[in-house]
C-alpha atoms as a PDB file:
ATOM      1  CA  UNK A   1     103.821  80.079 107.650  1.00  0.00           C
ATOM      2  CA  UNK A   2     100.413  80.592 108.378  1.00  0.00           C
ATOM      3  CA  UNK A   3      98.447  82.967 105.921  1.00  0.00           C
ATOM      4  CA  UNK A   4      95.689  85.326 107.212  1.00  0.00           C
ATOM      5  CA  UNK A   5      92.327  85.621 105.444  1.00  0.00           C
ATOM      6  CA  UNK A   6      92.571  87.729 102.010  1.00  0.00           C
ATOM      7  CA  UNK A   7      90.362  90.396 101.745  1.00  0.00           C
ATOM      8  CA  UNK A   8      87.230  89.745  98.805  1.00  0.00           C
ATOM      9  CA  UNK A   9      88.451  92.035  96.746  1.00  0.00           C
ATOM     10  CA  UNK A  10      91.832  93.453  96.511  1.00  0.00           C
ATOM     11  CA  UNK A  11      92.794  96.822  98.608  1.00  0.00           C
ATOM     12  CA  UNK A  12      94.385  99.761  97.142  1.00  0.00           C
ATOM     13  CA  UNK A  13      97.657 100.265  99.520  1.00  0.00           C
ATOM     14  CA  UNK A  14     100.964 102.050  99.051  1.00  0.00           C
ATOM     15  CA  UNK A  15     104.139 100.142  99.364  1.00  0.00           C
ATOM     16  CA  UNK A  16     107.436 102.175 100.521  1.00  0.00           C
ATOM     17  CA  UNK A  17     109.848 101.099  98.524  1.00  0.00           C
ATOM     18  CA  UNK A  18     113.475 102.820  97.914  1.00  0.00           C
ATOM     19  CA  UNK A  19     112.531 106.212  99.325  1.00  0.00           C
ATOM     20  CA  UNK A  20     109.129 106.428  97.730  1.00  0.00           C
ATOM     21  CA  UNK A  21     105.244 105.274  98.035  1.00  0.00           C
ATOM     22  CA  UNK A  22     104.436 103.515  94.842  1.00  0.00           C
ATOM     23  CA  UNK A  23     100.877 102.223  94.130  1.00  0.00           C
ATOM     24  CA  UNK A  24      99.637  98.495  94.710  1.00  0.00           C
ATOM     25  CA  UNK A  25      96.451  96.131  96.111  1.00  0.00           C
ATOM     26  CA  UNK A  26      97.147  94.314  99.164  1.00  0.00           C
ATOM     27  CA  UNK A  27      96.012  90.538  98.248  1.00  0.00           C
ATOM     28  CA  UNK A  28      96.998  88.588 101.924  1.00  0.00           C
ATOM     29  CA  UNK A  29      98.796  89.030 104.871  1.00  0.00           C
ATOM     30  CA  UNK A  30     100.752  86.176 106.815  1.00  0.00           C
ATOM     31  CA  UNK A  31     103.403  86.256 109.995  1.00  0.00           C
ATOM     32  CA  UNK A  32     106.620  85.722 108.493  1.00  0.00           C
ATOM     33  CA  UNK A  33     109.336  83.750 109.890  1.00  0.00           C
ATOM     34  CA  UNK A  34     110.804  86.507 112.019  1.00  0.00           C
ATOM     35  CA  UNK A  35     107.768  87.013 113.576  1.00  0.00           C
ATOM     36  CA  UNK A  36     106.508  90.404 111.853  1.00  0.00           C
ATOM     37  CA  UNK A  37     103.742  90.701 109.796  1.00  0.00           C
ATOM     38  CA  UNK A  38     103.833  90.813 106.451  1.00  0.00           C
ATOM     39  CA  UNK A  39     101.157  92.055 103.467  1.00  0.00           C
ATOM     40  CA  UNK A  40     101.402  90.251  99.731  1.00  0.00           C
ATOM     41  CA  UNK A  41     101.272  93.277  97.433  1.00  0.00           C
ATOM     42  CA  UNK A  42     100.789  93.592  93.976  1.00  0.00           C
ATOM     43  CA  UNK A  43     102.533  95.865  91.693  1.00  0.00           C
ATOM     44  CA  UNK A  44     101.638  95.688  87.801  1.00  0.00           C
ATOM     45  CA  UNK A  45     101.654  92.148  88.124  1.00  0.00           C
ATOM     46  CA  UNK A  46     104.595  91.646  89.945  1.00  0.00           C
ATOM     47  CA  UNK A  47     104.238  89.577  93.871  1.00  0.00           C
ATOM     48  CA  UNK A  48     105.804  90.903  96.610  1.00  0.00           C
ATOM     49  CA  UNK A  49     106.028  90.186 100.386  1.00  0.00           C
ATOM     50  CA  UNK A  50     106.681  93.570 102.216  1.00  0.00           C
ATOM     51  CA  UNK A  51     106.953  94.427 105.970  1.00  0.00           C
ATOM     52  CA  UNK A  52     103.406  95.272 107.036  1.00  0.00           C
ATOM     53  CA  UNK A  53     105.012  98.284 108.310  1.00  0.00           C
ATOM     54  CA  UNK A  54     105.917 100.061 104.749  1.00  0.00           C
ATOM     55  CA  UNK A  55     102.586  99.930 103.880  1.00  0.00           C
ATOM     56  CA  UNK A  56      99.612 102.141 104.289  1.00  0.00           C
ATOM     57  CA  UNK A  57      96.063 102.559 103.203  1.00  0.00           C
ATOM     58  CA  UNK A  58      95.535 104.441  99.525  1.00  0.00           C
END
C-alpha cells in the first residue's frame, strides 16, 4: 500500500473511537486496501490505522 508523505512533526488530531474523540498525533496517511484513506495515529504509544474519516484536526 502506498504511504503518503508524513508530516515533519507530528499533528495533534482527534480519533473517534467507541462514541468518543480521544486525543492523538497523526504520524502518516496511506490508501488502504479498500480504497479509503487512512491516517496512522498515535495514542500513548499505541499505533493505530483509523478511517481518515474519524479523525479531525485538534
Amino acid at each position: 500500500m502506498p504511504v503518503a508523505t508524513s508530516p515533519a512533526r507530528p499533528v495533534a488530531v482527534q480519533v473517534r473511537m467507541g462514541g468518543r474523540w480521544i486525543a492523538g498525533q497523526e504520524l502518516g496517511r496511506r490508501t488502504g486496501a479498500a480504497g479509503a484513506d487512512e491516517v496512522l495515529v498515535s495514542h500513548h504509544g499505541h499505533l493505530v490505522w483509523v478511517d481518515q474519516q474519524s479523525v479531525r484536526g485538534s
